[in-house]
Protein backbone atom coordinates (compact mmCIF):
# COMPACT_ATOMS: atom_id res chain seq x y z
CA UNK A 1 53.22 27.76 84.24
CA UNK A 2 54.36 24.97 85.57
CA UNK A 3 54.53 21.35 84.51
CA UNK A 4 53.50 19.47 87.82
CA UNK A 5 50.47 21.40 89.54
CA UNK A 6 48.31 19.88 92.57
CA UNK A 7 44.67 18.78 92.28
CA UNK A 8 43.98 22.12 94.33
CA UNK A 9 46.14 24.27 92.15
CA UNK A 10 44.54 22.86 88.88
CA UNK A 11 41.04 23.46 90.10
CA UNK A 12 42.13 27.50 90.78
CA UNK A 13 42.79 27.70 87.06
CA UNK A 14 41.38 29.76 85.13
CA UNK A 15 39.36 28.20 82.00
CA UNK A 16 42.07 29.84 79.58
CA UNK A 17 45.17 28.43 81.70
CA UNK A 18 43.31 25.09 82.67
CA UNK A 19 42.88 24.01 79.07
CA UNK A 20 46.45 24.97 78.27
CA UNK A 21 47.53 23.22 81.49
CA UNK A 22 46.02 20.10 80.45
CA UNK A 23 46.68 19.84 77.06
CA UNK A 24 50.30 20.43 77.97
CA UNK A 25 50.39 17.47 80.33
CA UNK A 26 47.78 15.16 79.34
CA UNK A 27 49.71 11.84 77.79
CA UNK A 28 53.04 12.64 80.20
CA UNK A 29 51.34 13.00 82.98
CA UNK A 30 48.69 10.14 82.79
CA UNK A 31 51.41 7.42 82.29
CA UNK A 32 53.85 9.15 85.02
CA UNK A 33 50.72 9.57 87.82
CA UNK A 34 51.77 7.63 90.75
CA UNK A 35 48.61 8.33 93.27
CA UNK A 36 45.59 10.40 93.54
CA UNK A 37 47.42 12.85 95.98
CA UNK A 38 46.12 11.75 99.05
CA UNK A 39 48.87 9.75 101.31
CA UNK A 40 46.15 8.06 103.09
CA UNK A 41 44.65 6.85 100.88
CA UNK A 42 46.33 3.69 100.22
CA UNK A 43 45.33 2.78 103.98
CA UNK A 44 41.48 3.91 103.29
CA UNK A 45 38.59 0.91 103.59
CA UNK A 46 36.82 -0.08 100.36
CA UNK A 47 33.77 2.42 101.38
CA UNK A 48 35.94 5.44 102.42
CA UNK A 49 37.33 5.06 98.85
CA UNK A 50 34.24 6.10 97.32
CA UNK A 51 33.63 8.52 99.62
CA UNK A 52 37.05 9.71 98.18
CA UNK A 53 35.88 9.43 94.57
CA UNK A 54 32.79 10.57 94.68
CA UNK A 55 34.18 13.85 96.42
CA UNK A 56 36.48 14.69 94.48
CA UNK A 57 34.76 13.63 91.26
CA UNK A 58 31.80 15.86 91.91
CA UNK A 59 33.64 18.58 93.53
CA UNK A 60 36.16 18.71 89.82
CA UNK A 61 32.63 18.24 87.87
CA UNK A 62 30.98 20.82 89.38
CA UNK A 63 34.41 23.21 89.12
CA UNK A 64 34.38 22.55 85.51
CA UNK A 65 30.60 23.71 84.89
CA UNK A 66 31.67 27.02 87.01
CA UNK A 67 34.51 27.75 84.73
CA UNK A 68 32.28 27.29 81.44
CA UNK A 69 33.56 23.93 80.47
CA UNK A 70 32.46 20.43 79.96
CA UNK A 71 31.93 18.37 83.21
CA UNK A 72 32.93 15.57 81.69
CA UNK A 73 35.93 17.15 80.24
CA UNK A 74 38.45 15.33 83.18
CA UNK A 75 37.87 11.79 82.44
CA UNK A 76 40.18 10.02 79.00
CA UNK A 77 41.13 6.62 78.59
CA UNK A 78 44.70 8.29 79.13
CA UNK A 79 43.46 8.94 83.08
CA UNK A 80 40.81 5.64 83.47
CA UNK A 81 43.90 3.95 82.36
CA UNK A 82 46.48 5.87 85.68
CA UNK A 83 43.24 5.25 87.74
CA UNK A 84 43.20 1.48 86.69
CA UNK A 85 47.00 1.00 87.96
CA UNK A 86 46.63 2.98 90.66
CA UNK A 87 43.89 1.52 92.37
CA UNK A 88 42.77 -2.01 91.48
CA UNK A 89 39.11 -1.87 92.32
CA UNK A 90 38.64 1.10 90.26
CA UNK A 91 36.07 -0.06 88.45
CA UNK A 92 33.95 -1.62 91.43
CA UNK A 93 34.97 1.38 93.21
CA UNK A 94 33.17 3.68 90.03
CA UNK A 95 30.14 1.37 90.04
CA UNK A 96 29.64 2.48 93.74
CA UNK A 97 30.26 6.18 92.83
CA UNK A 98 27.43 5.94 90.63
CA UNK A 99 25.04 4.08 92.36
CA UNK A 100 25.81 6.92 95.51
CA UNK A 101 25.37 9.98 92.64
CA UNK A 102 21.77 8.32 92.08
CA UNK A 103 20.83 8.09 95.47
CA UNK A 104 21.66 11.44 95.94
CA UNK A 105 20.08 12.40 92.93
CA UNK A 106 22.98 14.13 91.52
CA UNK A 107 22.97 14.02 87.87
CA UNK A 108 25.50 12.67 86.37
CA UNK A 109 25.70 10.34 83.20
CA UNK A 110 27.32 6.91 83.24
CA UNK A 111 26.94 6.57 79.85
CA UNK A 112 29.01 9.55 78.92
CA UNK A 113 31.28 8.75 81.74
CA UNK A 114 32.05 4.91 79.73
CA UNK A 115 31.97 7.53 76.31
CA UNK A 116 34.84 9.18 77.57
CA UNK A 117 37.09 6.63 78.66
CA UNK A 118 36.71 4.99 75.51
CA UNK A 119 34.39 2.31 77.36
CA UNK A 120 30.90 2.66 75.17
């Protein structure tokens, strides 16, 4: 397999290969992630930026519960750390995320969320 995959290739994986995949990578890749694979988005507005997260979030989230694994499985202080230096309103931009997931009465745990990035 190899080392660099896209978001879209990851999310093909199978659970077998996508556990491998990101055990193989994890510390590596976290510090060497430069963006979040979208060349626009360094020119999106504040609120298309959430639309972005909150996408893509839910869309890996759900992925993850089709494949058998934990939802929450993506998010390490090794990535909320990338995130962090990659986009400097992460964490405003994550307190919107949340507050859309409730309105749209998805369910999805903050507290587990902070749990996993070593935040709780």
């Amino acid at each position: 397999m190899k080392k660099n995959l896209t978001s879209e290739e990851i999310l093909k994986l199978s659970k077998e290969d996508f556990i491998k995949y990101m055990e193989s990578i994890k510390e590596e890749q976290y510090r060497n992630i430069k963006d979040v694979g979208d060349p626009n988005y360094p020119n999106y507005s504040y609120d298309e930026k959430v639309g972005f997260w909150c996408e893509n979030l839910n869309r890996q989230m759900r992925l993850q519960v089709e494949k058998g694994l934990d939802e929450y499985i993506i998010f390490n202080p090794l990535w909320h750390e990338a995130m962090n230096r990659i986009e400097p309103d992460f964490e405003k931009i994550m307190d919107k995320v949340f507050e859309r997931f409730l309105s749209f009465k998805w369910e999805w745990s903050k507290v587990e969320y902070l749990k996993r990035i070593g935040k709780s």
